[in-house]
C-alpha atoms as a PDB file:
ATOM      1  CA  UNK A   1       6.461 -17.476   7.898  1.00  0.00           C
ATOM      2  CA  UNK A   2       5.541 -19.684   4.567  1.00  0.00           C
ATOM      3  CA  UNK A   3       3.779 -17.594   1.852  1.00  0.00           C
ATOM      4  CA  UNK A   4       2.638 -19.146  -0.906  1.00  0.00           C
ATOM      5  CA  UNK A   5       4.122 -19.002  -4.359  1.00  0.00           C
ATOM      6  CA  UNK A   6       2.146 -17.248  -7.234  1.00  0.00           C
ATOM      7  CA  UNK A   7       2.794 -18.257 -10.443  1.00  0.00           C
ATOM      8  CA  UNK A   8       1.660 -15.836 -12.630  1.00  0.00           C
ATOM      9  CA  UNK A   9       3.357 -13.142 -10.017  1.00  0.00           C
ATOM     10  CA  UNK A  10       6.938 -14.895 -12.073  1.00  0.00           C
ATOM     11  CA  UNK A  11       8.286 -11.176 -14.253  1.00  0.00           C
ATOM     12  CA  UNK A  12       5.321  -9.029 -13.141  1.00  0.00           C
ATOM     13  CA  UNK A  13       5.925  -6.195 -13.241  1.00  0.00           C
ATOM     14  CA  UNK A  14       4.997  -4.266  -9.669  1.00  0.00           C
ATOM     15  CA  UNK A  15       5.272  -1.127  -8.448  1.00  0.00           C
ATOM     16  CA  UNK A  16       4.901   0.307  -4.618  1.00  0.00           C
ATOM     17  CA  UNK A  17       4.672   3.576  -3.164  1.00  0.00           C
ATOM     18  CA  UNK A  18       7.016   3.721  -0.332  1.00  0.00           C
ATOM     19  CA  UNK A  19       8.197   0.550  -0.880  1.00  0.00           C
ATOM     20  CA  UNK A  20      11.849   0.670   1.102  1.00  0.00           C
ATOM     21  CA  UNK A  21      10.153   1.061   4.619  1.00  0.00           C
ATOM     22  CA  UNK A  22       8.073  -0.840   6.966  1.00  0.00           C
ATOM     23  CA  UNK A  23       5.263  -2.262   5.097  1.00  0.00           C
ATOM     24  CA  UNK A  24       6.178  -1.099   1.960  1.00  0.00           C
ATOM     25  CA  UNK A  25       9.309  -2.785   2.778  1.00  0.00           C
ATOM     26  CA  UNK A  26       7.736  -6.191   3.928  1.00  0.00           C
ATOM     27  CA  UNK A  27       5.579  -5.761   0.400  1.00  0.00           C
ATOM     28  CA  UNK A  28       8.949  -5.278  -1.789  1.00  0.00           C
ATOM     29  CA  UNK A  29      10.796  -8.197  -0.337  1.00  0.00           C
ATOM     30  CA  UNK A  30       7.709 -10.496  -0.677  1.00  0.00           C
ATOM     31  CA  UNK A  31       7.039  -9.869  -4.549  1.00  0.00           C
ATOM     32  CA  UNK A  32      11.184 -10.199  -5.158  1.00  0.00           C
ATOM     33  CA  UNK A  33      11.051 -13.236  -3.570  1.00  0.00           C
ATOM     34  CA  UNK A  34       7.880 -14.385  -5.836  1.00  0.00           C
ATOM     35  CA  UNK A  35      10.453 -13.306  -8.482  1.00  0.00           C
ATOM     36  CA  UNK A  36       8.712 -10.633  -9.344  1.00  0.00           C
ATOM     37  CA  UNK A  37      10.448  -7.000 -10.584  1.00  0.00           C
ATOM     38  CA  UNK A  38       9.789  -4.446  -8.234  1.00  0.00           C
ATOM     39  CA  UNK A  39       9.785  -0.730  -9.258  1.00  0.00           C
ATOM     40  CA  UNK A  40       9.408   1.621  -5.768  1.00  0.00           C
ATOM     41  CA  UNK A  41       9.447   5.681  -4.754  1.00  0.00           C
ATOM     42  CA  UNK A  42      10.555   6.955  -1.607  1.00  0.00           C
ATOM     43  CA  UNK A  43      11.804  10.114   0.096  1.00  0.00           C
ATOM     44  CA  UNK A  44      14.649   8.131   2.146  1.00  0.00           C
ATOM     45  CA  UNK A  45      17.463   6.852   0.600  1.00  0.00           C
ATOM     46  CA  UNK A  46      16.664   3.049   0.206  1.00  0.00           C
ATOM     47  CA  UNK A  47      19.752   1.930  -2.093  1.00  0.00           C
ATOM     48  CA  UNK A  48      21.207  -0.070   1.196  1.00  0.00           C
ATOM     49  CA  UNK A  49      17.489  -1.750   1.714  1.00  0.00           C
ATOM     50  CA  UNK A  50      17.957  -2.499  -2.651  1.00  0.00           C
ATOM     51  CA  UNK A  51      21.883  -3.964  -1.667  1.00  0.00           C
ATOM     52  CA  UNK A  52      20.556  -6.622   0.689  1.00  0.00           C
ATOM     53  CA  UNK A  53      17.375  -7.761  -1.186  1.00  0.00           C
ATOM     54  CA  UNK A  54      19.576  -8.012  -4.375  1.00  0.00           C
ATOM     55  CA  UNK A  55      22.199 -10.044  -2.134  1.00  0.00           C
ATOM     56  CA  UNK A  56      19.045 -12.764  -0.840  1.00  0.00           C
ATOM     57  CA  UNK A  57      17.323 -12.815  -4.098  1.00  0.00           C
ATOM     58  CA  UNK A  58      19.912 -11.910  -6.958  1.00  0.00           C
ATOM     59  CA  UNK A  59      16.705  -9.632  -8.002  1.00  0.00           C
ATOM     60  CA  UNK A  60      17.660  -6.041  -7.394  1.00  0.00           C
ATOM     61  CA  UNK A  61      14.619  -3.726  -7.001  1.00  0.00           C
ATOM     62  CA  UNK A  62      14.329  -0.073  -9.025  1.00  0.00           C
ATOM     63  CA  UNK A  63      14.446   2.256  -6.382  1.00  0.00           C
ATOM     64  CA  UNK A  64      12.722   5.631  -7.348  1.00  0.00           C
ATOM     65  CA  UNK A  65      13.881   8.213  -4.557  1.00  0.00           C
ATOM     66  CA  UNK A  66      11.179  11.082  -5.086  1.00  0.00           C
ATOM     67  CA  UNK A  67       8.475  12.870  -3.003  1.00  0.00           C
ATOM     68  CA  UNK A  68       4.917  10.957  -4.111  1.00  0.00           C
ATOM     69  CA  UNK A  69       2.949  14.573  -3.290  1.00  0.00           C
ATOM     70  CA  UNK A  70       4.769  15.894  -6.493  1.00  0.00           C
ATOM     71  CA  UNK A  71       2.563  14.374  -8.822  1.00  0.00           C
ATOM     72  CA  UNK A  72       5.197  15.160 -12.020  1.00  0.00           C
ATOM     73  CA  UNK A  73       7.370  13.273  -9.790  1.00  0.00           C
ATOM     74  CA  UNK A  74       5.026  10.089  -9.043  1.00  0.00           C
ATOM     75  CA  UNK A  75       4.131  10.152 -13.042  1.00  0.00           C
ATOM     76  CA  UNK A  76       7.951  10.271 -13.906  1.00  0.00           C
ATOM     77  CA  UNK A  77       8.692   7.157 -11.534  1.00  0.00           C
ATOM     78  CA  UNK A  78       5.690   5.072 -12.756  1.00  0.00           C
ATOM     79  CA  UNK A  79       7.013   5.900 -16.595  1.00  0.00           C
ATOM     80  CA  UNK A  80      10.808   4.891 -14.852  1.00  0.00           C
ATOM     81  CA  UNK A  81       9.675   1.930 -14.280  1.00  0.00           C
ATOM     82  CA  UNK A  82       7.717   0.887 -16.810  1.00  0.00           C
ATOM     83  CA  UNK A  83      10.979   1.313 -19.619  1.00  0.00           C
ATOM     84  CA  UNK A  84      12.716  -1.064 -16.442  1.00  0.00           C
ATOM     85  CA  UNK A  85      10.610  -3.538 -16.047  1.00  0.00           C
ATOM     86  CA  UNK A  86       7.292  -3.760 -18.848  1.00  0.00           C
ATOM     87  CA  UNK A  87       3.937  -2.160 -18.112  1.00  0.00           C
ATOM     88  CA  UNK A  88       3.065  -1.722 -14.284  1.00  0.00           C
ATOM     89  CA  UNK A  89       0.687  -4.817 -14.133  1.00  0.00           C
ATOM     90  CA  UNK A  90       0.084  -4.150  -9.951  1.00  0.00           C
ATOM     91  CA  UNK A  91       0.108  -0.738  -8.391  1.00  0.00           C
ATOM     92  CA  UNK A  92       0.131  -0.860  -4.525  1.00  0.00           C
ATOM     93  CA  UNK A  93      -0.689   2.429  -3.020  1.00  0.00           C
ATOM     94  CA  UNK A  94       0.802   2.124   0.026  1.00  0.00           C
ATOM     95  CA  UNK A  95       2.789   5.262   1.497  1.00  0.00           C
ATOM     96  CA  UNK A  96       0.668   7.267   3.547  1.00  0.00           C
ATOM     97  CA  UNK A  97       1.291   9.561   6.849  1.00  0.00           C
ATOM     98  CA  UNK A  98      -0.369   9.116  10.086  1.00  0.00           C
ATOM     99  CA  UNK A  99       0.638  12.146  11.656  1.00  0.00           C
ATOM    100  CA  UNK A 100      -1.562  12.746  14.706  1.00  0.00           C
ATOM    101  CA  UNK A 101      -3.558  16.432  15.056  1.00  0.00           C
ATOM    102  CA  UNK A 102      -6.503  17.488  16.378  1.00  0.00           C
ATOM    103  CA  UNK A 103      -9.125  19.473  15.162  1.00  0.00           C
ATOM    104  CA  UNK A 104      -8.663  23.088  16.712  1.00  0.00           C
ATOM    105  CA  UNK A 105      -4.441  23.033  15.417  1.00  0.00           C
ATOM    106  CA  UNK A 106      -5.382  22.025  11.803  1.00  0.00           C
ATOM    107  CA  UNK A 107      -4.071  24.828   9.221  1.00  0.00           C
ATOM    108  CA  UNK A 108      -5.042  24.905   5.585  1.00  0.00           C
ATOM    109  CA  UNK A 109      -1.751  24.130   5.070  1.00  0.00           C
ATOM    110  CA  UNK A 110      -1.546  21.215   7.246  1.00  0.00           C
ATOM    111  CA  UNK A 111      -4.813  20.084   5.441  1.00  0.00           C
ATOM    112  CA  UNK A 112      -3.297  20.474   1.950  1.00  0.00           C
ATOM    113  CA  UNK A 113      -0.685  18.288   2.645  1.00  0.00           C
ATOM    114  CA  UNK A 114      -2.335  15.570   4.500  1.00  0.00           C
ATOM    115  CA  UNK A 115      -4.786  15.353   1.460  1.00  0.00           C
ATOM    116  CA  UNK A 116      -1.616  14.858  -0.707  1.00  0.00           C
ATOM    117  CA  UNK A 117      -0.206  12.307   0.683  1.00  0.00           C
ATOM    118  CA  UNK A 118      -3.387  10.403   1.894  1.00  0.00           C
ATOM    119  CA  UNK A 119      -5.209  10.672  -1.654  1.00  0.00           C
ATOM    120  CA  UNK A 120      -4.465  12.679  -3.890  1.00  0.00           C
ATOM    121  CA  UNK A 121      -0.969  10.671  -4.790  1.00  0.00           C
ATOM    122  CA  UNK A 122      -3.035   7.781  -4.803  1.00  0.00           C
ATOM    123  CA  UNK A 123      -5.784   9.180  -7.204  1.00  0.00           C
ATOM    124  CA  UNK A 124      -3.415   9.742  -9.802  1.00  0.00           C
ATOM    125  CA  UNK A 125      -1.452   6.961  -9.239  1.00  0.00           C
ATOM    126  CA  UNK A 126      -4.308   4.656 -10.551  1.00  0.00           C
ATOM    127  CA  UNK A 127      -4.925   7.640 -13.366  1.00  0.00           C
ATOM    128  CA  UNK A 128      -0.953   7.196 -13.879  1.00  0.00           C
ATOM    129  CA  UNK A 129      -1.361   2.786 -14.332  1.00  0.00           C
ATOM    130  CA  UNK A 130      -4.807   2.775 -15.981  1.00  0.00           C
ATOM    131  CA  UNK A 131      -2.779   3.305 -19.744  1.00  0.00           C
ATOM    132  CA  UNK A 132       0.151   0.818 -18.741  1.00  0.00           C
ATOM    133  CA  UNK A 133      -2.645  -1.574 -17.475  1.00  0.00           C
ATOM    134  CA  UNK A 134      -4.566  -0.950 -20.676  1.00  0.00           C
ATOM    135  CA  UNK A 135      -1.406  -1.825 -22.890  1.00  0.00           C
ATOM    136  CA  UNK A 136      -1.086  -5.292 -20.884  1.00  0.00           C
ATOM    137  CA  UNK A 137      -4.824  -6.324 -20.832  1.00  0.00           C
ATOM    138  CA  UNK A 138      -5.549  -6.534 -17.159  1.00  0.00           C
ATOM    139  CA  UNK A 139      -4.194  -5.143 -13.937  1.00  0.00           C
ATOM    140  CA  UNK A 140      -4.593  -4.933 -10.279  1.00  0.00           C
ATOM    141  CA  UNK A 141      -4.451  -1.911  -8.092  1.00  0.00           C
ATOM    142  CA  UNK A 142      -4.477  -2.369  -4.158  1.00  0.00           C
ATOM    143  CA  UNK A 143      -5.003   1.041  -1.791  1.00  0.00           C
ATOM    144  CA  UNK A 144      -3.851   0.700   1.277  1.00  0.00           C
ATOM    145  CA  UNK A 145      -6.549   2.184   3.738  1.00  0.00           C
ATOM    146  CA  UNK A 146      -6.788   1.188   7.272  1.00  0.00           C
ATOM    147  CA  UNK A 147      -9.148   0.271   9.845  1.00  0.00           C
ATOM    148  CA  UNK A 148      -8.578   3.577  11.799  1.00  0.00           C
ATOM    149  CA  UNK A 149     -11.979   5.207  10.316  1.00  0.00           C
ATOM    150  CA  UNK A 150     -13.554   1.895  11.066  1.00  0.00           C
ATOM    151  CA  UNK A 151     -12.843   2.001  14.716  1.00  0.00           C
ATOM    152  CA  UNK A 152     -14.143   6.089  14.882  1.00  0.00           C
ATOM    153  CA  UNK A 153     -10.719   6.438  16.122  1.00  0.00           C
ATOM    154  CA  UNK A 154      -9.796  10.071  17.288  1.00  0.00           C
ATOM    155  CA  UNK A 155      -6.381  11.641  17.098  1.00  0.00           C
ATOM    156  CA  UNK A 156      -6.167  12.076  13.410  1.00  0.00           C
ATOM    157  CA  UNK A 157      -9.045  13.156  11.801  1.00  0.00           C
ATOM    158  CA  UNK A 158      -7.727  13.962   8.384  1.00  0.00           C
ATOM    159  CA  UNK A 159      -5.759  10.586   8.199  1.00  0.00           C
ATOM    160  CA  UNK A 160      -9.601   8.897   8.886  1.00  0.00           C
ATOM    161  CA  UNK A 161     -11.003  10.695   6.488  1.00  0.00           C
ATOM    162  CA  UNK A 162      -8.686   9.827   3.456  1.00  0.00           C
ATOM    163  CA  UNK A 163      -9.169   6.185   4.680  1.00  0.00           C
ATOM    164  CA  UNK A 164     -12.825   6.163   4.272  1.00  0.00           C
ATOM    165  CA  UNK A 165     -12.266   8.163   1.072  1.00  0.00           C
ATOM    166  CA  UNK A 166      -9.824   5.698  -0.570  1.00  0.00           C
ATOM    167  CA  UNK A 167     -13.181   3.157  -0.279  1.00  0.00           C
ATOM    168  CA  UNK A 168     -15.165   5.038  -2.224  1.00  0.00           C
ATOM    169  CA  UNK A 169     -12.303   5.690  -4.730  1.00  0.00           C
ATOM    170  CA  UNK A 170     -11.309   1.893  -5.488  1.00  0.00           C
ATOM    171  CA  UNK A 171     -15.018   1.341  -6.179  1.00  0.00           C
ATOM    172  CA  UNK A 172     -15.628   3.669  -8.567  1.00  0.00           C
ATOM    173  CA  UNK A 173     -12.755   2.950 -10.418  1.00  0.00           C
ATOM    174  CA  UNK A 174     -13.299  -0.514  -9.954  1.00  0.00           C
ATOM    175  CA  UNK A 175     -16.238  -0.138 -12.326  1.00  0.00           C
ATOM    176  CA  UNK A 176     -14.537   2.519 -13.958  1.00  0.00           C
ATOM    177  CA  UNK A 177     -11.886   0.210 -14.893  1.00  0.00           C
ATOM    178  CA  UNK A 178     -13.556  -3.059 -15.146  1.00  0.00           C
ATOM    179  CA  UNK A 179     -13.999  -3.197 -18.890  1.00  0.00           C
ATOM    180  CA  UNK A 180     -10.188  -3.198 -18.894  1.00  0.00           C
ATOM    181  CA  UNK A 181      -9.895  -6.138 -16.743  1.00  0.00           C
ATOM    182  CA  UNK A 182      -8.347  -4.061 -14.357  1.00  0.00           C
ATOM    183  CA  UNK A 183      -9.353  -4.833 -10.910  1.00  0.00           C
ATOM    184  CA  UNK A 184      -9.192  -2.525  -7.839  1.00  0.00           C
ATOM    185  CA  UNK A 185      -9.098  -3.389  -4.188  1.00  0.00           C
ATOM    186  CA  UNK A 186      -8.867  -1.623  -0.220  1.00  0.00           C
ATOM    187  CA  UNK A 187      -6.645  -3.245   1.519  1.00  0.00           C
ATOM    188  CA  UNK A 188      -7.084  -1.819   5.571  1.00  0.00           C
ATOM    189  CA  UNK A 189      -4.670  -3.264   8.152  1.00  0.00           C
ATOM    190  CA  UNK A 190      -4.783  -2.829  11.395  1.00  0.00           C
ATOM    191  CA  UNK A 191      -1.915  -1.524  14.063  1.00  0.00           C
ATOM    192  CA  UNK A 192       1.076  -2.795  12.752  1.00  0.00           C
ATOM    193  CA  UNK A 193       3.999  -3.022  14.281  1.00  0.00           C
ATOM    194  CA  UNK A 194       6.046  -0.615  11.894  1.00  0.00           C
ATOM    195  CA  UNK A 195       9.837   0.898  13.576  1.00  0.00           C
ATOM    196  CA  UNK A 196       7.733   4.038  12.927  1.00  0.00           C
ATOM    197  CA  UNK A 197       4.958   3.029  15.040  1.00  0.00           C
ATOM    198  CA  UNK A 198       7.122   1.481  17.811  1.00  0.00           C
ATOM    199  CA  UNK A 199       9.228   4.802  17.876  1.00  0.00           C
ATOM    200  CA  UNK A 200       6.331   7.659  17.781  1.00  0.00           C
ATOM    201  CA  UNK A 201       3.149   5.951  19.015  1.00  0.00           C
ATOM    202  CA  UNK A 202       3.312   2.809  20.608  1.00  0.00           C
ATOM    203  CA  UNK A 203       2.728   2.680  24.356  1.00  0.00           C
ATOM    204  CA  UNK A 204       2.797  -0.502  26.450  1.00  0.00           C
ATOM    205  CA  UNK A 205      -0.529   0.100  28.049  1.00  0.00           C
ATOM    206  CA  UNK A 206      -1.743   1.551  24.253  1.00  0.00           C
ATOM    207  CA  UNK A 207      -0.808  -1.598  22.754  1.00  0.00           C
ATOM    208  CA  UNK A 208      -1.957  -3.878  25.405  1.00  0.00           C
ATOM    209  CA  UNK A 209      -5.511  -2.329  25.425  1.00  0.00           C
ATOM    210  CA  UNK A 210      -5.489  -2.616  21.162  1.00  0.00           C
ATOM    211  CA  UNK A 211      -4.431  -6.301  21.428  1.00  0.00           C
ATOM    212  CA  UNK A 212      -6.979  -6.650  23.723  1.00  0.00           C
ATOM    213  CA  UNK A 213     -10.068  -5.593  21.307  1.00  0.00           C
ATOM    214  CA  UNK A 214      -7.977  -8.500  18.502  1.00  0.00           C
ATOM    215  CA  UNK A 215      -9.850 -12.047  18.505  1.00  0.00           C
ATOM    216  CA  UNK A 216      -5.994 -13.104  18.009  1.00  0.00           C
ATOM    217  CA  UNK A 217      -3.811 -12.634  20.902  1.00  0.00           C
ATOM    218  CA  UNK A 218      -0.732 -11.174  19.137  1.00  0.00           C
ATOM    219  CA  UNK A 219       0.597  -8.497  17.533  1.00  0.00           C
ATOM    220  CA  UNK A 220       0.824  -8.055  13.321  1.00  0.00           C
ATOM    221  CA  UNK A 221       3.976  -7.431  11.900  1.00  0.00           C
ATOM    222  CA  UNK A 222       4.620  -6.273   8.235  1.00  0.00           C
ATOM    223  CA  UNK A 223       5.195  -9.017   6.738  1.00  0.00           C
ATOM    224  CA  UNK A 224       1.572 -10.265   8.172  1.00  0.00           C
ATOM    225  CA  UNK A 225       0.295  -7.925   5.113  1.00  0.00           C
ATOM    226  CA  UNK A 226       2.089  -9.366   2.573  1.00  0.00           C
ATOM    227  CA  UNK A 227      -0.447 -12.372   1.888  1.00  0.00           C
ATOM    228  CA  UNK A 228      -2.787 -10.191   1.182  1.00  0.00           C
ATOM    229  CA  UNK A 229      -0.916  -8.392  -1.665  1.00  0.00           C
ATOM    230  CA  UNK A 230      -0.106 -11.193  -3.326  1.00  0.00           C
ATOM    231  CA  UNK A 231      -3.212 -12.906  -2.915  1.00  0.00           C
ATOM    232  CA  UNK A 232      -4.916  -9.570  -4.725  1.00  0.00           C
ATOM    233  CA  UNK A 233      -2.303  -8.998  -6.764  1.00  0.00           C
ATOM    234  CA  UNK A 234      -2.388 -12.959  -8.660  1.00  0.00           C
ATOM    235  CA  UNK A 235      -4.825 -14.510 -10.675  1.00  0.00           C
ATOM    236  CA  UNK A 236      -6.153 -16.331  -7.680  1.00  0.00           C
ATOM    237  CA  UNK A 237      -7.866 -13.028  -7.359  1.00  0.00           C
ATOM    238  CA  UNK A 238      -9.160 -12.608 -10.647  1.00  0.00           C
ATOM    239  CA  UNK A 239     -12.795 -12.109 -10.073  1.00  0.00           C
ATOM    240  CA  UNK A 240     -12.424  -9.970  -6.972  1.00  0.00           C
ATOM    241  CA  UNK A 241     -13.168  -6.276  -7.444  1.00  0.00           C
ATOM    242  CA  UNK A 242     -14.434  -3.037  -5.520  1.00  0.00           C
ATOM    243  CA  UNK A 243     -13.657  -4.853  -1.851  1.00  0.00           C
ATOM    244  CA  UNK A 244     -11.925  -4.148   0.972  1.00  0.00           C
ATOM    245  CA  UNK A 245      -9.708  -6.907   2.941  1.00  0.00           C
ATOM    246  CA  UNK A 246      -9.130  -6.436   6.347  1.00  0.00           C
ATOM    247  CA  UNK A 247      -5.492  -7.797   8.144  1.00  0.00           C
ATOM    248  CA  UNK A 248      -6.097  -6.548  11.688  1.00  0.00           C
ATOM    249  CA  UNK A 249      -6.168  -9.647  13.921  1.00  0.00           C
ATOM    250  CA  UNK A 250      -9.700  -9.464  14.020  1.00  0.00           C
ATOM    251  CA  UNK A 251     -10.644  -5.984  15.566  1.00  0.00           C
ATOM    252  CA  UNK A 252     -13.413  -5.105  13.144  1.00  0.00           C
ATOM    253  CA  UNK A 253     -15.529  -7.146  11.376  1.00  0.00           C
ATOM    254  CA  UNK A 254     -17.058  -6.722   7.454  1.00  0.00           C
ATOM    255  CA  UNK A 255     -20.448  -7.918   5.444  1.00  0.00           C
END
């Protein structure tokens, strides 16, 4: 698939949460190969995933391996990677869990730790950037929501909610941050086509039926989100603030 080439994306220094696996994969490959350096956290071991881009791109990415709902943790990465690789000029908030529930099995403790890895690690993620951002003189932050909440889907209520949340954060710290030139975007895909996804939720009839609501007649792949990073994370997007973009093959619709 052509992407095109950004510029001012040339030494930027970028930084992804969950980075070494399906779309945060996708997202890590696409900013190496914008020559980019590429900072990421992750629970899994992702040094084999860092082997093979570093073989394609001769650009090795810093991989972080640390649990993002340990916020000491996700502070000590972001620092990590700003001695690597220069202030964090785009933070992509993009590890999130989609683990299905229902209402009547929810625990406080279940609740607790959806809201930590939903929001909360994003929250002070962007409190994390805003003084690396600050010491650069502008910035972009992109929060990966999804268009779950938008369809009133059931099946994971707490995973909804944080989506809808994570709108209301990136616009108030898109005018929080503003005077900063730091800009702050939603980005909501729709069902992607993740291993994950294939392996724990995807059904033939499931996907056939989603597909089916899409004004384009295919599935989205990972890499099918990458455009939209870059596009928010360049100058291209340098007047574009507080919004949400939707990948999603044309399920819901915005305005």
């Amino acid at each position: 698939m052509p992407i095109a080439q950004y510029s001012d994306l040339l030494n930027a220094s970028i930084y992804i949460t969950g980075g070494g696996s399906g779309i945060g994969a996708a997202i890590t490959e696409g900013f190496l190969a914008q020559n980019a350096r590429v900072a990421f956290i992750g629970r899994s071991d992702a040094n084999d995933f860092c082997s093979q881009m570093e073989k394609k791109y001769g650009n090795r990415p810093l991989f972080i391996q640390g649990d993002i709902t340990d916020t000491a943790v996700l502070k000590a990465s972001m620092l990590k990677a700003e001695e690597a690789h220069g202030p964090i000029t785009t933070l992509i908030n993009n590890a999130a869990n989609d683990k299905r529930h229902n209402t009547k099995e929810v625990t406080p403790e279940f609740w607790d730790w959806m809201i930590e890895i939903n929001l909360k690690a994003y929250f002070f993620a962007c409190q994390t950037v805003l003084p690396q951002m600050q010491k650069a003189g502008f910035g972009s932050i992109i929060n990966f929501s999804s268009i779950s909440y938008m369809m009133g889907n059931a099946g994971y209520p707490i995973y909804t909610a944080c989506n809808s949340a994570i709108n209301g954060l990136s616009r108030s710290l898109a005018r929080e941050f503003g005077a900063d030139k730091i800009r702050v975007n939603t980005l909501a895909p729709g069902w992607v086509m993740t291993q994950k996804q294939k392996d724990l939720w995807v059904t033939e009839e499931g996907l056939a039926a989603h597909v089916a609501r899409q004004c384009l007649d295919e599935t989205l792949d990972p890499e099918d989100i990458l455009g939209g990073c870059l596009f928010l994370a360049s100058q291209s997007s340098k007047m574009m603030t507080g919004q949400a973009l939707v990948i999603d093959g044309g399920v819901v619709t915005t305005g």
